[in-house]
N, C-alpha and C. Protein backbone atom coordinates (compact mmCIF):
# COMPACT_ATOMS: atom_id res chain seq x y z
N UNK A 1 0.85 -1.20 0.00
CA UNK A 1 0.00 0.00 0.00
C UNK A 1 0.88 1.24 0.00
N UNK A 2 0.08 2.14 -1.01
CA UNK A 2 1.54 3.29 -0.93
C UNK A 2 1.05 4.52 -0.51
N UNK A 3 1.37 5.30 0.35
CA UNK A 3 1.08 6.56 0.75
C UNK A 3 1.19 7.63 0.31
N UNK A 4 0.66 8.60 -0.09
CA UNK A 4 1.24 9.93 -0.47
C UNK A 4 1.11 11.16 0.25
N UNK A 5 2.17 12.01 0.31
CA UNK A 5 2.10 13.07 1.43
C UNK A 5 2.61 13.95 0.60
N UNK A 6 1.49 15.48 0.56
CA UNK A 6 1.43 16.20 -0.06
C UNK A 6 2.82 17.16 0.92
N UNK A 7 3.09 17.56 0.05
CA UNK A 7 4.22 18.82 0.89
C UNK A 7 3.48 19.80 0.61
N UNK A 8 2.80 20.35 -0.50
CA UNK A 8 2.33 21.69 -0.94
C UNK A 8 1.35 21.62 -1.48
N UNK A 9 -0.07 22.62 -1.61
CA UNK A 9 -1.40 22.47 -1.67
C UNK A 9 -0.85 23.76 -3.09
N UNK A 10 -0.72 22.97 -4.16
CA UNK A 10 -0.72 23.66 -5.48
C UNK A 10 -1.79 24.16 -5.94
N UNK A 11 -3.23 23.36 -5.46
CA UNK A 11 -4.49 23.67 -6.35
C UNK A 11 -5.33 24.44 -5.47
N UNK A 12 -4.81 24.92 -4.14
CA UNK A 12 -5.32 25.99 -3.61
C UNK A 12 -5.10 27.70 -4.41
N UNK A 13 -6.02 28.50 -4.64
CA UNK A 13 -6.01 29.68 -5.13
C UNK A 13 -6.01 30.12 -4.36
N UNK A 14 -4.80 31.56 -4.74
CA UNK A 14 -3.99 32.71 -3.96
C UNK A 14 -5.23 33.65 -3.87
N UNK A 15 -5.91 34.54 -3.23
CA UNK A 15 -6.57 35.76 -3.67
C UNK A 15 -5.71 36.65 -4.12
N UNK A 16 -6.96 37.24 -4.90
CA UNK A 16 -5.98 38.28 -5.63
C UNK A 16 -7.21 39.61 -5.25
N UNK A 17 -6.29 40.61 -4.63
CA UNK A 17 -6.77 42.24 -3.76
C UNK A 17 -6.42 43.16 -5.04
N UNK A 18 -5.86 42.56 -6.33
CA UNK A 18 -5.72 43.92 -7.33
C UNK A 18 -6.37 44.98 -7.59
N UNK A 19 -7.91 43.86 -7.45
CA UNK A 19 -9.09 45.23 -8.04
C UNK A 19 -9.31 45.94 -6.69
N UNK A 20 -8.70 45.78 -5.70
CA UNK A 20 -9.12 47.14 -4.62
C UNK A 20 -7.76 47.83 -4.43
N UNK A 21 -7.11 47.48 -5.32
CA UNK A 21 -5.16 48.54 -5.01
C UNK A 21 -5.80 49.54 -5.78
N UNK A 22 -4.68 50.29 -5.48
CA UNK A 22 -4.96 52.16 -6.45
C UNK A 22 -3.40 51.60 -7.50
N UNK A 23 -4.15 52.73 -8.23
CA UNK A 23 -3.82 51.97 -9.91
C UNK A 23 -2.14 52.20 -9.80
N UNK A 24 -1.93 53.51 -9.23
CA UNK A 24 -0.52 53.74 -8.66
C UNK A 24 0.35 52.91 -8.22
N UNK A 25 -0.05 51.77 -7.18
CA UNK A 25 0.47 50.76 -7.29
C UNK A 25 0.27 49.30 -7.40
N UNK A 26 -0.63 49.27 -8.60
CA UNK A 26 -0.81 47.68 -9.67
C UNK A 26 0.11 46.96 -10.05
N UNK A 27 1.26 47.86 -10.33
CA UNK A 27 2.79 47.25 -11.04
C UNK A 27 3.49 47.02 -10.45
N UNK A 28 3.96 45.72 -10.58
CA UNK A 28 5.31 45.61 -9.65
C UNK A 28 6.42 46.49 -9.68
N UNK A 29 6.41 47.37 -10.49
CA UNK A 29 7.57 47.85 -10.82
C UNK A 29 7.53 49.53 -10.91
N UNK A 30 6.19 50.26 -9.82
CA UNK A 30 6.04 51.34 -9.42
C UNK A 30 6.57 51.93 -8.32
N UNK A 31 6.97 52.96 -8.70
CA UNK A 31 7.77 53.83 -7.07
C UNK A 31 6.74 53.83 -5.93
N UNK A 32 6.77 53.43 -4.63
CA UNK A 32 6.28 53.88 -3.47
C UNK A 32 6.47 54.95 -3.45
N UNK A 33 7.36 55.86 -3.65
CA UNK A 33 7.34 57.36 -2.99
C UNK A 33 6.26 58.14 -4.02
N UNK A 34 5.94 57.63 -5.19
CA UNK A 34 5.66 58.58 -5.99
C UNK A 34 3.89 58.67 -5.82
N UNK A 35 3.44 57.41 -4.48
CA UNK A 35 2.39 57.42 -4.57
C UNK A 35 2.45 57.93 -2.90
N UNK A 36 3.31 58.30 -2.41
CA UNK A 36 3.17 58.57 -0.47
C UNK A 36 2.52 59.53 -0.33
N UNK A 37 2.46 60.95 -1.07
CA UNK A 37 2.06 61.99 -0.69
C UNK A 37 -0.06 61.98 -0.81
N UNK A 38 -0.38 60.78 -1.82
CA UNK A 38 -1.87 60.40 -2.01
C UNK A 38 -2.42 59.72 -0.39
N UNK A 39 -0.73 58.65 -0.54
CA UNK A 39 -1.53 57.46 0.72
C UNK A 39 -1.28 58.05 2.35
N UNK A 40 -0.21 59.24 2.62
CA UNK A 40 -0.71 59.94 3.97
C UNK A 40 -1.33 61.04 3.75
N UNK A 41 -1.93 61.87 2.79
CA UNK A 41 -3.47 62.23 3.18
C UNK A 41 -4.46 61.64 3.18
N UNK A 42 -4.59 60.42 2.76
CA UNK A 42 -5.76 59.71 3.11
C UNK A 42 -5.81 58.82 4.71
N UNK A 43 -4.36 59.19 5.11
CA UNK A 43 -3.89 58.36 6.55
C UNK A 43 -4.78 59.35 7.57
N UNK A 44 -3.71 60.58 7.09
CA UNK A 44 -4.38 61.67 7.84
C UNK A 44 -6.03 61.96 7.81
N UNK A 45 -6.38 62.05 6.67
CA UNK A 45 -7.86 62.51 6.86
C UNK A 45 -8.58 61.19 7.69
N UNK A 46 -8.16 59.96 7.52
CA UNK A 46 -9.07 59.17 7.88
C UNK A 46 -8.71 59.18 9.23
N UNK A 47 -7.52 59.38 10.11
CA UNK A 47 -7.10 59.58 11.55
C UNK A 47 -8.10 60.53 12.11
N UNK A 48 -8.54 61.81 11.36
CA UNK A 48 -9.02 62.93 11.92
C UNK A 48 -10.30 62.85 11.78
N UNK A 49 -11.03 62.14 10.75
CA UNK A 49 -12.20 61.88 10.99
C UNK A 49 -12.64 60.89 11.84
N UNK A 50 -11.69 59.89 12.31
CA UNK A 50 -12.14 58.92 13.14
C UNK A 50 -12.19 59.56 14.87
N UNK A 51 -10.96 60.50 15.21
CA UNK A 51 -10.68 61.18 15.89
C UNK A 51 -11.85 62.10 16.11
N UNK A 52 -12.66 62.77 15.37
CA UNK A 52 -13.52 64.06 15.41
C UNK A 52 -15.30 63.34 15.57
N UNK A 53 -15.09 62.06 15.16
CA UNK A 53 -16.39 60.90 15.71
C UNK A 53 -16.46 60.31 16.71
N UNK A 54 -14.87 60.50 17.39
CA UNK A 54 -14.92 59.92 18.90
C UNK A 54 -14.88 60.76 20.11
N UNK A 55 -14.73 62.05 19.80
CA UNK A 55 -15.29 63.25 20.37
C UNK A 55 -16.33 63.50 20.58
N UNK A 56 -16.86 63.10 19.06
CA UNK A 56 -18.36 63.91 19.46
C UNK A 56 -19.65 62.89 19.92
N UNK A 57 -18.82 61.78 19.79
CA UNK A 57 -19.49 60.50 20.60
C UNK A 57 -19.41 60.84 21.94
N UNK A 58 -17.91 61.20 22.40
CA UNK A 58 -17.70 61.16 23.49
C UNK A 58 -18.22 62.43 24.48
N UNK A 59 -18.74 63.31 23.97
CA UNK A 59 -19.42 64.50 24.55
C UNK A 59 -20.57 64.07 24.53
N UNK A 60 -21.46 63.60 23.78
CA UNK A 60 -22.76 62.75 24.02
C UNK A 60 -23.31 61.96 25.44
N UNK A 61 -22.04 61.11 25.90
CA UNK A 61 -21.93 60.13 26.28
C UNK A 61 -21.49 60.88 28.05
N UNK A 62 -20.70 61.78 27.96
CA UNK A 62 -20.46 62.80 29.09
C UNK A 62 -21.73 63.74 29.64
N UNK A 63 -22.12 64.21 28.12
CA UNK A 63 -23.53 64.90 28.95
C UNK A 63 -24.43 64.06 29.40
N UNK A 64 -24.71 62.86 28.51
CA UNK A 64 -25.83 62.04 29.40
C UNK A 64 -25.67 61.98 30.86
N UNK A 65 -24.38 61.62 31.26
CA UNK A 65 -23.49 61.48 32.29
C UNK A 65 -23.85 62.45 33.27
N UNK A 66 -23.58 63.68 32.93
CA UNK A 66 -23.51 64.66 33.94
C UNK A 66 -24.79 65.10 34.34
N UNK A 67 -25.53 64.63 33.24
CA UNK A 67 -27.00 65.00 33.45
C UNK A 67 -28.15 64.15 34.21
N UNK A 68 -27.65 63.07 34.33
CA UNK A 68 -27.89 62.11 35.21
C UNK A 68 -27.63 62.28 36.76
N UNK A 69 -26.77 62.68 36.63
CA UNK A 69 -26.20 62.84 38.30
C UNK A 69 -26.42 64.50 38.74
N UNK A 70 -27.74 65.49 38.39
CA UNK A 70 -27.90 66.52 38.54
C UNK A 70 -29.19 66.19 39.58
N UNK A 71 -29.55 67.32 40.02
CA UNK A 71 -30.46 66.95 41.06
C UNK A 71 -31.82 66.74 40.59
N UNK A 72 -32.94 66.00 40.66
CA UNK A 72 -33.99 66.12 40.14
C UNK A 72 -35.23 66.72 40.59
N UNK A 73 -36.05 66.37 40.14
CA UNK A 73 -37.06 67.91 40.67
C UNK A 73 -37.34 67.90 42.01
N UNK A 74 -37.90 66.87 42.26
CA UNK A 74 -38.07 66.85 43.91
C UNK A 74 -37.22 67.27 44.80
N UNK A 75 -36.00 67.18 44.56
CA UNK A 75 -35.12 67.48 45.58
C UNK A 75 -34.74 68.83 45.03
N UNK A 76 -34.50 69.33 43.88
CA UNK A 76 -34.77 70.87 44.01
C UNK A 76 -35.90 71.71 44.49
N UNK A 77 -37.29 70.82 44.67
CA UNK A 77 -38.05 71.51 45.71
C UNK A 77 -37.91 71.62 46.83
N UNK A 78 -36.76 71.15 47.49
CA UNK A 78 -36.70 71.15 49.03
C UNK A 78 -35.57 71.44 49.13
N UNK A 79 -34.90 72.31 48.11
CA UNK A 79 -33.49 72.65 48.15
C UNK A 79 -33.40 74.38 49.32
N UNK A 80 -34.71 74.68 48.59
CA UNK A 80 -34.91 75.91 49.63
C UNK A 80 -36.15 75.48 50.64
N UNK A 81 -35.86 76.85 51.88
CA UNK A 81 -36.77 77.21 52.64
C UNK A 81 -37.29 77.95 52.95
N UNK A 82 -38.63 78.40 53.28
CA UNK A 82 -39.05 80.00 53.47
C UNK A 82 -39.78 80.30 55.09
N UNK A 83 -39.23 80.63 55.26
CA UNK A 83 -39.61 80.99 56.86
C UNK A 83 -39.64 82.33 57.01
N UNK A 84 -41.16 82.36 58.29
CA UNK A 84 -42.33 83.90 58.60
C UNK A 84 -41.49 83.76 59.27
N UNK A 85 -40.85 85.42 59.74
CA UNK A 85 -39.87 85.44 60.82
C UNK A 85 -41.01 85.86 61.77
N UNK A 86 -42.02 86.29 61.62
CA UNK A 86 -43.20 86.87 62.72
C UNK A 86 -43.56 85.91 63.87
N UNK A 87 -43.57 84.57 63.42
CA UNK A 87 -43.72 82.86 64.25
C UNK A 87 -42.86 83.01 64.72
N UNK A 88 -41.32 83.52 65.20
CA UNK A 88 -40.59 83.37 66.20
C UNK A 88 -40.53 84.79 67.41
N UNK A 89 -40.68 84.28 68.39
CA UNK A 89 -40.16 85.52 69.05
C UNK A 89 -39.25 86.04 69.61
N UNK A 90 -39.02 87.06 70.15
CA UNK A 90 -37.52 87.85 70.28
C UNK A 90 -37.02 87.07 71.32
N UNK A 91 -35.93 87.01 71.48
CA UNK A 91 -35.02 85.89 72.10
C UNK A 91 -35.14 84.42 72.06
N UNK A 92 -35.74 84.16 70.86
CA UNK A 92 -35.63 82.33 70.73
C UNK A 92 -35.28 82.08 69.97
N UNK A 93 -34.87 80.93 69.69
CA UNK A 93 -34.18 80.43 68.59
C UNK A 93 -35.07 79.69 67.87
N UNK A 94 -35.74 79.31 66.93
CA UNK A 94 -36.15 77.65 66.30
C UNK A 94 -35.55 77.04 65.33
N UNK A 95 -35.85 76.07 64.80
CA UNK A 95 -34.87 74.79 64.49
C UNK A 95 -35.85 74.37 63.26
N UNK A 96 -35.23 74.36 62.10
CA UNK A 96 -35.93 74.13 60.96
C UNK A 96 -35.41 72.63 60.59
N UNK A 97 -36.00 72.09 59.61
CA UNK A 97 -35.24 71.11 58.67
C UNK A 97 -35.14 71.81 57.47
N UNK A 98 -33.93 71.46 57.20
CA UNK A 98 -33.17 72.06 55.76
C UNK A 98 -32.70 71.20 54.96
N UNK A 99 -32.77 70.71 53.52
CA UNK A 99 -31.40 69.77 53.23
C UNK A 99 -31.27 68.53 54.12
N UNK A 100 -31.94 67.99 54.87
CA UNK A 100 -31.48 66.94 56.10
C UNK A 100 -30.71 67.44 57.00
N UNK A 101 -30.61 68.63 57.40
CA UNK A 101 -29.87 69.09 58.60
C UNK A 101 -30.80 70.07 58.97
N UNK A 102 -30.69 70.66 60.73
CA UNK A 102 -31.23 71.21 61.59
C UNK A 102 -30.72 72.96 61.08
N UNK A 103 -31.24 73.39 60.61
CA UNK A 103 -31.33 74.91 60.77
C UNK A 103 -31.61 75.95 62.10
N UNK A 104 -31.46 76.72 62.08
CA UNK A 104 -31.44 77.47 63.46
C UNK A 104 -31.85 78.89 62.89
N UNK A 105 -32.50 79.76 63.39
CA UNK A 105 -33.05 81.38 62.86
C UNK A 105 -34.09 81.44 64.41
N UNK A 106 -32.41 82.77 64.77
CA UNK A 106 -32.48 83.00 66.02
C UNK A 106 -33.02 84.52 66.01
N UNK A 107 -34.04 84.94 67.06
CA UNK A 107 -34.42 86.20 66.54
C UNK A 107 -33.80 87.03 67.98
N UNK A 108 -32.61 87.76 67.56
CA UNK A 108 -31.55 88.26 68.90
C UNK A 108 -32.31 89.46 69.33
N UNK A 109 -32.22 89.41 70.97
CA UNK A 109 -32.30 90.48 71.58
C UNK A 109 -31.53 91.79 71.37
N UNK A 110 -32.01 92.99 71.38
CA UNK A 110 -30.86 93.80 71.62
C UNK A 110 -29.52 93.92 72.57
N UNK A 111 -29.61 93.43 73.27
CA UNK A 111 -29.17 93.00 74.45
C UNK A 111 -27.90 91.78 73.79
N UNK A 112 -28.41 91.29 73.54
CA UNK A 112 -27.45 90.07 72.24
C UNK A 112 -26.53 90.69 71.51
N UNK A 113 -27.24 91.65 70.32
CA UNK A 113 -26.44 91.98 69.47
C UNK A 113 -25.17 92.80 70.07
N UNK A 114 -25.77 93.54 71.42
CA UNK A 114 -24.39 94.80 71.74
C UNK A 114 -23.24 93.85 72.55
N UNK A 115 -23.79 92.79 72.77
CA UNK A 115 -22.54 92.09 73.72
C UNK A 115 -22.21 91.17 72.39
N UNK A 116 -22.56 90.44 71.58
CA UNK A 116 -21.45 89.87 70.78
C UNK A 116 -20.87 90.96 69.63
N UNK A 117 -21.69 92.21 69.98
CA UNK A 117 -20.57 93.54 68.29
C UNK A 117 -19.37 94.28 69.59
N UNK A 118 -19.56 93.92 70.82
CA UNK A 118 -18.77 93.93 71.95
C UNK A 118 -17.63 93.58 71.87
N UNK A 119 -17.43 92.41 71.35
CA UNK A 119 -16.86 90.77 71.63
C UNK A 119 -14.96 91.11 70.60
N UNK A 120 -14.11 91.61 70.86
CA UNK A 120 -12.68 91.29 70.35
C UNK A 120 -12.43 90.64 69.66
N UNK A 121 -12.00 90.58 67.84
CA UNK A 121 -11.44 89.46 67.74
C UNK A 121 -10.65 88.99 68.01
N UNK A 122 -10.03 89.45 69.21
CA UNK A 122 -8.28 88.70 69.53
C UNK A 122 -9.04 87.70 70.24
N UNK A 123 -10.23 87.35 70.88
CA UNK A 123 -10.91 86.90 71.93
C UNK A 123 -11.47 85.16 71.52
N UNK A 124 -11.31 85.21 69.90
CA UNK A 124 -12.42 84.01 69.16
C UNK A 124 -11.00 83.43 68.33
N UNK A 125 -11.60 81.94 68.25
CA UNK A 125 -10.93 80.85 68.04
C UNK A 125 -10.11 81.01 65.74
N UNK A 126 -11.76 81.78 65.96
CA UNK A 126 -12.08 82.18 64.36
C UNK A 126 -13.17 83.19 64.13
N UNK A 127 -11.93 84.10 63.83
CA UNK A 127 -12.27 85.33 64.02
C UNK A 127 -13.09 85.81 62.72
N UNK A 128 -14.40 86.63 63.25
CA UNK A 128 -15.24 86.96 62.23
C UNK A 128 -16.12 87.79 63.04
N UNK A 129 -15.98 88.96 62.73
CA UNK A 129 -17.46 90.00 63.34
C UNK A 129 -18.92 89.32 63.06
N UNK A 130 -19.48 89.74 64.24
CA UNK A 130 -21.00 89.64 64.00
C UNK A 130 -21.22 90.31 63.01
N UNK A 131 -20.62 91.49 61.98
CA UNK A 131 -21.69 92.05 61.23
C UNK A 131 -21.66 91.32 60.13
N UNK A 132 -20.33 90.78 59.83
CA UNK A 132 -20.06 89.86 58.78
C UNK A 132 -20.98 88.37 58.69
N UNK A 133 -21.35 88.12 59.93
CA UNK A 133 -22.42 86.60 59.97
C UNK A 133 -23.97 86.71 59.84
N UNK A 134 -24.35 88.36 59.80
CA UNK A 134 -26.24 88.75 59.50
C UNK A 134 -26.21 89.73 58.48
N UNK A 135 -27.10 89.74 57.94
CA UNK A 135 -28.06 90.18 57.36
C UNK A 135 -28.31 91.85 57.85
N UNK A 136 -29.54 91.03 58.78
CA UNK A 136 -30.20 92.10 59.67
C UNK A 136 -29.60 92.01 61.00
N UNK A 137 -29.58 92.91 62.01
CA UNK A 137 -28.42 92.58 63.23
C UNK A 137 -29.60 92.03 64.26
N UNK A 138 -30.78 91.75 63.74
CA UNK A 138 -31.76 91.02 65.22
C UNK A 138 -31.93 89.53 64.98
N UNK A 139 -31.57 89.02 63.46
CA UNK A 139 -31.62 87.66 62.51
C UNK A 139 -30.40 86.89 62.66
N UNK A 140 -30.38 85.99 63.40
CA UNK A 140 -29.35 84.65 62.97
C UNK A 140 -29.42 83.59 62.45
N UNK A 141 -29.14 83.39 61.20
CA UNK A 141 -29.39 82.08 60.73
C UNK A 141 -27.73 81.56 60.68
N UNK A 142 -27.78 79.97 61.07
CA UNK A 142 -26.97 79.50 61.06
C UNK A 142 -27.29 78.12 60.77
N UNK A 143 -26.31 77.03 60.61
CA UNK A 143 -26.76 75.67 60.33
C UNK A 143 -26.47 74.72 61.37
N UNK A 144 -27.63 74.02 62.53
CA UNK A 144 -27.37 73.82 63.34
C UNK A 144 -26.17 72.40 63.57
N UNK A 145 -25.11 72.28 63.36
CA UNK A 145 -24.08 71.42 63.09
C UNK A 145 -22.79 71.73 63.42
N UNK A 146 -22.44 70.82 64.68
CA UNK A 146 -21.32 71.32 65.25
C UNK A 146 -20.33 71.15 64.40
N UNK A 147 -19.16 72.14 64.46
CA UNK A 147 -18.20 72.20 63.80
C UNK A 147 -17.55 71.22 63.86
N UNK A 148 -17.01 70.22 65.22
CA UNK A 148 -16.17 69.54 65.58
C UNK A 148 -16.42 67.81 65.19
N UNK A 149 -17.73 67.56 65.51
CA UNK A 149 -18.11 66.21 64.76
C UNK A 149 -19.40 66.15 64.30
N UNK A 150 -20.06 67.09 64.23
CA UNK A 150 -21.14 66.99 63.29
C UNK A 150 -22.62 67.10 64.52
N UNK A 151 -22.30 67.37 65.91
CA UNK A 151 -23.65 66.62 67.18
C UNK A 151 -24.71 67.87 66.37
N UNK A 152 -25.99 68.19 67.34
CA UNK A 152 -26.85 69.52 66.84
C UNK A 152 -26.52 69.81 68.43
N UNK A 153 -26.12 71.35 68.22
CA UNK A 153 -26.19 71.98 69.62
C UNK A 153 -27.48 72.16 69.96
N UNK A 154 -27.79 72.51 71.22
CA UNK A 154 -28.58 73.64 72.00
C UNK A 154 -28.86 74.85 72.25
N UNK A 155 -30.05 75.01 71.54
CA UNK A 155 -29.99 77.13 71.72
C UNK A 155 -29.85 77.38 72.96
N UNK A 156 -29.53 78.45 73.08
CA UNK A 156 -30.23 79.12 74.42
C UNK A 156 -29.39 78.78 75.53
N UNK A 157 -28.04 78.22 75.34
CA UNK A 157 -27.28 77.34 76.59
C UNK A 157 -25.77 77.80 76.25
N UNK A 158 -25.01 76.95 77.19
CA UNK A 158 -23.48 77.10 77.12
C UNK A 158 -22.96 78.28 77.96
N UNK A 159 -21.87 78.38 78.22
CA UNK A 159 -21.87 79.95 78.72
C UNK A 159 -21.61 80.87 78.52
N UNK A 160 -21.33 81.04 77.11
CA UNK A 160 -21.70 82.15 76.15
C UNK A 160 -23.51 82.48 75.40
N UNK A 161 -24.44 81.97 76.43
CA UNK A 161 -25.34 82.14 76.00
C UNK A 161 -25.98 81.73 74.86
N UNK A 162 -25.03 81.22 73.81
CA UNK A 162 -25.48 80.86 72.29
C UNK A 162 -25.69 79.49 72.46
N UNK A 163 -24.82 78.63 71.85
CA UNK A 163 -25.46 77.38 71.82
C UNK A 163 -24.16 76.47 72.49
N UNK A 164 -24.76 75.22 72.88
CA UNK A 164 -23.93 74.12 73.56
C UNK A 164 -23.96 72.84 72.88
N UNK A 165 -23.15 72.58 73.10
CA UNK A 165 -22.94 70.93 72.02
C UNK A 165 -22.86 69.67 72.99
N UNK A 166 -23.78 69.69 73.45
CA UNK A 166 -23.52 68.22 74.40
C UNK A 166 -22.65 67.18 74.50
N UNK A 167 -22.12 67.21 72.73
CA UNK A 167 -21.65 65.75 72.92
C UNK A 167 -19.98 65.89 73.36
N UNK A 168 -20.00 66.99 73.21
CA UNK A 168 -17.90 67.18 73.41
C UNK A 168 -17.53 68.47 74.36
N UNK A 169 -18.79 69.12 74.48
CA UNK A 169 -18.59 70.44 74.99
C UNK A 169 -17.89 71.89 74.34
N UNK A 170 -18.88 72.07 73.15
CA UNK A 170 -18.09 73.16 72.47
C UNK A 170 -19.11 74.13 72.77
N UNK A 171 -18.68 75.76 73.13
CA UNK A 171 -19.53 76.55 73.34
C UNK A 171 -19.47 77.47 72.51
N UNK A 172 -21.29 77.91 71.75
CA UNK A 172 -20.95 79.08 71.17
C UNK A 172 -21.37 80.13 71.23
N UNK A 173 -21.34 81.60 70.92
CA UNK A 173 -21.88 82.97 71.53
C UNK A 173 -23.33 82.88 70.72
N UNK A 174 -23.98 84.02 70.95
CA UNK A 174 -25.22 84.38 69.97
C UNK A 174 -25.24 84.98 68.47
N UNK A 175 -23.75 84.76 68.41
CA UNK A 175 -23.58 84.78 66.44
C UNK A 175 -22.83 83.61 66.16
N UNK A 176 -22.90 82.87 66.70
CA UNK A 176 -22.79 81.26 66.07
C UNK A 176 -21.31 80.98 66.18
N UNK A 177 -20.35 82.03 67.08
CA UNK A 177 -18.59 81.90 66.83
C UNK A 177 -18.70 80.44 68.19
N UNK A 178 -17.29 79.93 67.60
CA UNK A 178 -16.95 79.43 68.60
C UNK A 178 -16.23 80.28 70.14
N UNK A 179 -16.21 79.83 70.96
CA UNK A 179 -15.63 80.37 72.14
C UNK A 179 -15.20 79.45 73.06
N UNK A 180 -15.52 78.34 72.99
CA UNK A 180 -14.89 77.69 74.10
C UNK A 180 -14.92 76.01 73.73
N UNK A 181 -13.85 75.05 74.18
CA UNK A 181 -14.49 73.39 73.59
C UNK A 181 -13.43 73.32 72.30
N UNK A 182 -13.67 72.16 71.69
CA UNK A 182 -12.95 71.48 70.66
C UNK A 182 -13.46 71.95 69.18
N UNK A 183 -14.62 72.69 69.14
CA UNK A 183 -14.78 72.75 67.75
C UNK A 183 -14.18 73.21 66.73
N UNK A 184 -13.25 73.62 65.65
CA UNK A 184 -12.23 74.51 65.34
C UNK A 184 -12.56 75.62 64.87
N UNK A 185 -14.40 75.66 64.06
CA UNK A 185 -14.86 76.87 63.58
C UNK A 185 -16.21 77.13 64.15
N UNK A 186 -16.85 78.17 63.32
CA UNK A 186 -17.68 79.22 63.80
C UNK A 186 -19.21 77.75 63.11
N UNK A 187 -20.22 78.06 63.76
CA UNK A 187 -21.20 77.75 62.97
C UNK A 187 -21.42 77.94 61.36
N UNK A 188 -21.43 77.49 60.37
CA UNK A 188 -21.97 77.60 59.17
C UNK A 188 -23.24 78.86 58.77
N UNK A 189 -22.88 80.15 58.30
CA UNK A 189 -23.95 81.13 57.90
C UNK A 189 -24.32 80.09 56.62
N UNK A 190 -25.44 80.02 56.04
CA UNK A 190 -25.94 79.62 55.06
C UNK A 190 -26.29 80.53 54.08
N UNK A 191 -26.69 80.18 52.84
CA UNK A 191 -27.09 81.46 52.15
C UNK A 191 -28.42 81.51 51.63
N UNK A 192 -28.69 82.76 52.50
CA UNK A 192 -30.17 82.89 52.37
C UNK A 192 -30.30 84.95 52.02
N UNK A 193 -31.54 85.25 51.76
CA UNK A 193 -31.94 86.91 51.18
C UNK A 193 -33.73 87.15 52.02
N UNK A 194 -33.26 88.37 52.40
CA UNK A 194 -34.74 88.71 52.97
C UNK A 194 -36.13 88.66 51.76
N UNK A 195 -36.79 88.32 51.55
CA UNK A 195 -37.71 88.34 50.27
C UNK A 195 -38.67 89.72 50.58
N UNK A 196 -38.53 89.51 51.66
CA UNK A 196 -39.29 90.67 52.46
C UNK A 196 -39.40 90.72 53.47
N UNK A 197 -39.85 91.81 54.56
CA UNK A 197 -39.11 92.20 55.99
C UNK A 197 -40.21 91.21 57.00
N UNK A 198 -40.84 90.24 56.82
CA UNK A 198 -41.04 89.02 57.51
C UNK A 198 -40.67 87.84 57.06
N UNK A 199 -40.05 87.73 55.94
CA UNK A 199 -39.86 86.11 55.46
C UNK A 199 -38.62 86.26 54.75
N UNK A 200 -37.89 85.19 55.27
CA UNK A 200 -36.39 84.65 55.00
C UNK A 200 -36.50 83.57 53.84
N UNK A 201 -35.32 83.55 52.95
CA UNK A 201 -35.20 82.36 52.04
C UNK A 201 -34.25 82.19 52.16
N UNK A 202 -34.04 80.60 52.54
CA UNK A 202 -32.88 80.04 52.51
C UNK A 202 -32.75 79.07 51.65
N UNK A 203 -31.24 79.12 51.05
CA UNK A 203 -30.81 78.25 49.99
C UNK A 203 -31.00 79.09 48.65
């Protein structure tokens, strides 16, 4: 019995890519250079158009992005607050919800305002005038959140009269500075505009 073992597949056909070459180089026996200056602008243009589709894909694909992670309506309805300053009375403080945190809009005595526009800054931890933290000088709004780890103070306490932080002992005056305790800063002013001379907007 006799075997045969092909070494080479003769009756396999080569493809032939001629009819998609540029005619420039069909011949074996054509210069490459004389066709370079055709085949890198077509390098180039096709780099820059592929380049200028993946941009503008890619800005598509970013705004969806950013627009996704923007706030949606509901929670821009509760982004602000509007509070009758007439519902509080002179020397109390009350305590709003804001954002998920405790608000504070303290309505100061006179008596208040002349002892903390009193007050030194060589005297405070972090220094900032009362006139710089109101508005109006009888209005305190502040954000009720201790500086130091986050507790909600107490109006009306401490022994600076302003507020007390139970959980560490930080004390603060009746414009929201620190004065005494671990906290390193002043209460948070928030940003809010009189809309009119009974009602505050905050946020």
């Amino acid at each position: 019995m006799t075997t045969q073992v092909r070494f080479a597949h003769t009756d396999v056909k080569v493809p032939d890519f001629t009819a998609y070459r540029r005619d420039s180089t069909k011949s074996p026996t054509s210069d490459n250079d004389k066709s370079l200056g055709s085949r890198a602008a077509f390098s180039y243009l096709f780099t820059a158009g592929s380049l200028a589709g993946a941009i503008y894909g890619g800005k598509g694909i970013v705004h969806a992005f950013v627009t996704s992670m923007s706030a949606s309506a509901d929670v821009l309805a509760v982004s602000t607050i509007e509070v009758k300053l007439s519902a509080i009375p002179e020397g109390q403080c009350v305590t709003f919800k804001w954002r998920g945190k405790p608000l504070f809009i303290r309505h100061r005595t006179q008596e208040e305002i002349s002892r903390e526009r009193a007050v030194p800054l060589s005297d405070l931890r972090d220094p900032q005038e009362d006139e710089v933290r109101v508005q109006k000088p009888e209005w305190l709004v502040v954000l009720g959140v201790c500086t130091h780890l986050g507790c909600v103070p107490i109006a009306n306490a401490g022994d600076f009269g302003g507020y007390y932080c139970p959980c560490h002992g930080s004390h603060y005056d009746a414009s929201g500075r620190i004065r005494k305790g671990p906290a390193p800063l002043n209460l948070e002013v928030p940003k809010y505009a009189f809309t009119d001379p009974d009602t505050v907007l905050v946020g």
